[in-house]
N, C-alpha and C. Protein backbone atom coordinates (compact mmCIF):
# COMPACT_ATOMS: atom_id res chain seq x y z
N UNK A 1 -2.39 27.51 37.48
CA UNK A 1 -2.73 28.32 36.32
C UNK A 1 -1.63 29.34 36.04
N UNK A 2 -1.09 30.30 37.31
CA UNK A 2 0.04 30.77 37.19
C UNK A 2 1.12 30.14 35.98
N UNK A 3 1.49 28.93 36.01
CA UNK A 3 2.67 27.95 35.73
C UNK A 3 2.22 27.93 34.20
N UNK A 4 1.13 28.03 33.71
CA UNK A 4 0.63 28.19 32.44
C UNK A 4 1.06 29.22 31.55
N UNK A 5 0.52 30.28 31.96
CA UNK A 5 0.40 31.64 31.72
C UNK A 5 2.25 32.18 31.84
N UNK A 6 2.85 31.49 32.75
CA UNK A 6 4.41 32.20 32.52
C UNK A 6 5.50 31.44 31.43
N UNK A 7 4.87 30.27 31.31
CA UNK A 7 5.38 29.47 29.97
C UNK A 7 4.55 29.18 29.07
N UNK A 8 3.52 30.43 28.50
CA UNK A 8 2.75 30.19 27.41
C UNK A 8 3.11 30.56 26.72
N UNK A 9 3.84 31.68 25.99
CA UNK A 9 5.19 31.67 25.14
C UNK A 9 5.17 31.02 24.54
N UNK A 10 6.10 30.52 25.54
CA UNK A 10 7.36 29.05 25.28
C UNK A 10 6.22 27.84 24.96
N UNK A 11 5.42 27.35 25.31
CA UNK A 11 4.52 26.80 24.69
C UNK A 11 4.36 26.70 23.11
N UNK A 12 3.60 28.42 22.90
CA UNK A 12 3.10 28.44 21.90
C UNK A 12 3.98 27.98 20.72
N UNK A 13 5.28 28.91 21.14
CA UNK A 13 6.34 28.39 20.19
C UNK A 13 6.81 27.08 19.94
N UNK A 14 6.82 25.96 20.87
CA UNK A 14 6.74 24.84 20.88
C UNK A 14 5.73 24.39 19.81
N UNK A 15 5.00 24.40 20.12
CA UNK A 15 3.38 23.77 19.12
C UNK A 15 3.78 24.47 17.78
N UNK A 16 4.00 26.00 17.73
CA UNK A 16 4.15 26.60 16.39
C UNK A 16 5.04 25.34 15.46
N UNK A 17 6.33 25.28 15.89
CA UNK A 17 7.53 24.38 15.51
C UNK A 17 7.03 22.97 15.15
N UNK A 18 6.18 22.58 15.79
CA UNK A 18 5.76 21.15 15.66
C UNK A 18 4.38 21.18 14.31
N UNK A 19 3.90 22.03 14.34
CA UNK A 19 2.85 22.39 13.31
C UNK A 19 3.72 22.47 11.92
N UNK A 20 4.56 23.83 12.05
CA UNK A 20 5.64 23.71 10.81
C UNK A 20 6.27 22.75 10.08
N UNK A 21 6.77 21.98 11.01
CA UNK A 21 7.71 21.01 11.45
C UNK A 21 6.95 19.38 10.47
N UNK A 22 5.77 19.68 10.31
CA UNK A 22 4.79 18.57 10.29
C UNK A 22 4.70 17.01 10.89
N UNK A 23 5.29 17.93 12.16
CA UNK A 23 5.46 16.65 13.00
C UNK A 23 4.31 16.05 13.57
N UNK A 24 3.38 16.98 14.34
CA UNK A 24 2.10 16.61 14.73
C UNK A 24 0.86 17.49 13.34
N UNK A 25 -0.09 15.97 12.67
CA UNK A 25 -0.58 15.78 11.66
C UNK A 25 -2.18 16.69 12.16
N UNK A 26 -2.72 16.82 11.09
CA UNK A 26 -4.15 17.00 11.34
C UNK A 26 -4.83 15.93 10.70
N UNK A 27 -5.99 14.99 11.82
CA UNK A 27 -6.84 13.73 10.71
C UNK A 27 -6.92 14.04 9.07
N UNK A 28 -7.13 15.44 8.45
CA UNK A 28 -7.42 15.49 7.46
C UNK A 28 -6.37 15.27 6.62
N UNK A 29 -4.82 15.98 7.07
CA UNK A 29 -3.49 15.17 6.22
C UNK A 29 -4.05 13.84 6.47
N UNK A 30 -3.79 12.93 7.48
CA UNK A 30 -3.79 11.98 7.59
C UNK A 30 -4.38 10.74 6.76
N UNK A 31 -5.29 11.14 6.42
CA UNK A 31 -6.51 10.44 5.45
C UNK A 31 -6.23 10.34 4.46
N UNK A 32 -5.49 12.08 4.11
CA UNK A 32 -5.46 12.33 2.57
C UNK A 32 -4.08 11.42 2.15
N UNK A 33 -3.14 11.36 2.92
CA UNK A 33 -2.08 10.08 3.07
C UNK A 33 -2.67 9.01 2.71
N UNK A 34 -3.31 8.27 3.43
CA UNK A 34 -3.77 7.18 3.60
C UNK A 34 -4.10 6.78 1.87
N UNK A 35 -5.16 7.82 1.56
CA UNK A 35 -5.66 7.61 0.29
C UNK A 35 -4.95 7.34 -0.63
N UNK A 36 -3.64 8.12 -0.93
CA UNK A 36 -2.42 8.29 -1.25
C UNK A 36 -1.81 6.76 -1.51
N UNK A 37 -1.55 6.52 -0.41
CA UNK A 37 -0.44 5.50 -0.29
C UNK A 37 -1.65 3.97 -0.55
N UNK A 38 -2.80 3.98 -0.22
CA UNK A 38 -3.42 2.76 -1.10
C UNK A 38 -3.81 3.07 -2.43
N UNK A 39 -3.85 3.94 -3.07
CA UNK A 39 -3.71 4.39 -4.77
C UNK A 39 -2.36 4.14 -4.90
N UNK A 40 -1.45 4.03 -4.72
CA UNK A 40 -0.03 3.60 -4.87
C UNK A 40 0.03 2.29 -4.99
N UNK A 41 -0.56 1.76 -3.78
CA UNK A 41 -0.65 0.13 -3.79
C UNK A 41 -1.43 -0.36 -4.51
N UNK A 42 -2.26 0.00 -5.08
CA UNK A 42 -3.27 -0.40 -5.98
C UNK A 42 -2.33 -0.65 -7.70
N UNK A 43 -1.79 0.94 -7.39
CA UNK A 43 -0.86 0.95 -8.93
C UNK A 43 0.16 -0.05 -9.30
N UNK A 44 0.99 -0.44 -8.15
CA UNK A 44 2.45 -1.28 -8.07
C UNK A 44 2.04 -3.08 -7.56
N UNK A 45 1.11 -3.05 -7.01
CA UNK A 45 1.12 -4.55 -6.56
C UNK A 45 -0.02 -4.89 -7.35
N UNK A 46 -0.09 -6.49 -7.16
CA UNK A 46 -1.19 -7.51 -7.76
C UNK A 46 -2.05 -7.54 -6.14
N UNK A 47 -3.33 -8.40 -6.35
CA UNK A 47 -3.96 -8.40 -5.16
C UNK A 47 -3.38 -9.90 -5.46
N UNK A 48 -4.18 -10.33 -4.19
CA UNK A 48 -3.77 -11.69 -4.01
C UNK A 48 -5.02 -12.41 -4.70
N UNK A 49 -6.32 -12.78 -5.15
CA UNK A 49 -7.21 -12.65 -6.04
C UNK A 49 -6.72 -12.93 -7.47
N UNK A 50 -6.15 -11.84 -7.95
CA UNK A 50 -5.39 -11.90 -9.00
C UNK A 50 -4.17 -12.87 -9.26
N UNK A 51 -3.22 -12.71 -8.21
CA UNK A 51 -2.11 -13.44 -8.57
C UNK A 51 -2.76 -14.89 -9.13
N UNK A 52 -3.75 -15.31 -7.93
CA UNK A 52 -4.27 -16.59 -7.54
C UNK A 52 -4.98 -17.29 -9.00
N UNK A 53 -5.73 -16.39 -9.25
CA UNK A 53 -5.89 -16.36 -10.93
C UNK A 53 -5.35 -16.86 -12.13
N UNK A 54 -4.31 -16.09 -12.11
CA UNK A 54 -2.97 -16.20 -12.33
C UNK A 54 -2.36 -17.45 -12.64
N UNK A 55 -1.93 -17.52 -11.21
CA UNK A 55 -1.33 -19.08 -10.97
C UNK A 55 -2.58 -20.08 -11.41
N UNK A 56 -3.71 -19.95 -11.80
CA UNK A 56 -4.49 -21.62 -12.34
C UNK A 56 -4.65 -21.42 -13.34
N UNK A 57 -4.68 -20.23 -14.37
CA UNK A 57 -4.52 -20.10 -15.71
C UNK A 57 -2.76 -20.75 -16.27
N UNK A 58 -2.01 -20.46 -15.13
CA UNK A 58 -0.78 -21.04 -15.74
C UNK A 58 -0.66 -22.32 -15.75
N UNK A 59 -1.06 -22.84 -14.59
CA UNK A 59 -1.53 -24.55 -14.60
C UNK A 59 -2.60 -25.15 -15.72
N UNK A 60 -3.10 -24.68 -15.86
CA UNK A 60 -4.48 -25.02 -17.09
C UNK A 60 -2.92 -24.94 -18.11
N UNK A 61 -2.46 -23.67 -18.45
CA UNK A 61 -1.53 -23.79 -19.71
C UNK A 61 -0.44 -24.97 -19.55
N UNK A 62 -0.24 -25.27 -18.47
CA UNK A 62 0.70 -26.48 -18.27
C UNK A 62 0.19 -27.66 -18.97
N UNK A 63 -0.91 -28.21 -18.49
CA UNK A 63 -1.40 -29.33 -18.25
C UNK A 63 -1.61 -29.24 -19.88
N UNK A 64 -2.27 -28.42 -20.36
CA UNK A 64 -2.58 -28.03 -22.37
C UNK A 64 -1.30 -28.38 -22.92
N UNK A 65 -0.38 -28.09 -22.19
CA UNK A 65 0.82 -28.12 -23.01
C UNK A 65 1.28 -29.73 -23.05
N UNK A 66 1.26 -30.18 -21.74
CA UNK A 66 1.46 -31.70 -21.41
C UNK A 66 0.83 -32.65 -22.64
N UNK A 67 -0.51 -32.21 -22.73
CA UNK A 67 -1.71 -33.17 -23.86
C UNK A 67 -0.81 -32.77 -24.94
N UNK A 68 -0.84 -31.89 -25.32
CA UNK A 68 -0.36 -31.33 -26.69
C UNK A 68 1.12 -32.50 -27.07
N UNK A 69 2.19 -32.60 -25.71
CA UNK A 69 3.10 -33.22 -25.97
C UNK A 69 2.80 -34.74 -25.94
N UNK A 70 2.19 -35.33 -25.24
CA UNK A 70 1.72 -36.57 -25.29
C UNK A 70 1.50 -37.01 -26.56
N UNK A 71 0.33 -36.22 -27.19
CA UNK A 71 0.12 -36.13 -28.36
C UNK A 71 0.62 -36.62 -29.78
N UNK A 72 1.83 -35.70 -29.78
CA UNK A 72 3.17 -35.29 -30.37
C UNK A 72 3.54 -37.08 -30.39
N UNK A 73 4.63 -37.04 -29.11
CA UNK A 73 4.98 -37.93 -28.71
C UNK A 73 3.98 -39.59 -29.31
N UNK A 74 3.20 -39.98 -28.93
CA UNK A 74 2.28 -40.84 -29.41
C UNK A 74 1.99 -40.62 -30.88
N UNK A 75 1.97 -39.92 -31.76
CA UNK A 75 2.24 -39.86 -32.88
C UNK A 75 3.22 -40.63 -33.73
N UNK A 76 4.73 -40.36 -32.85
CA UNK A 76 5.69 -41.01 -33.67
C UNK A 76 5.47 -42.36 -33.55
């Protein structure tokens, strides 16, 4: 306990620096990060759901387009 008490100081100041420092977080930053950075991801990326979507609406427009040319084509 001695060994405590003669480098509690130096301790405190340690921890002070690291608090400042925002090196060591409190859960509540932490979260509020968290929240942060998936509202970000939400803003900049597609889900995968979506893309997927996506990609069979573009195939449906393929295949529409194919008939359409067949079409065409068989005409002349």
């Amino acid at each position: 306990m001695n060994h405590f008490l003669q480098y509690s100081p130096i301790i405190i100041v340690v921890v002070m620096y690291l608090i400042q420092q925002r090196i060591v977080v409190t859960p509540e930053q932490l979260e509020k990060k968290h929240r942060e950075i998936i509202e970000d991801v939400e803003n900049k990326f597609a889900t995968l759901n979506s893309v997927c979507d996506l990609k069979e609406q573009v195939g449906d427009m393929k295949e529409k387009i194919d008939r359409i040319y067949e079409c065409i084509i068989a005409v002349k």
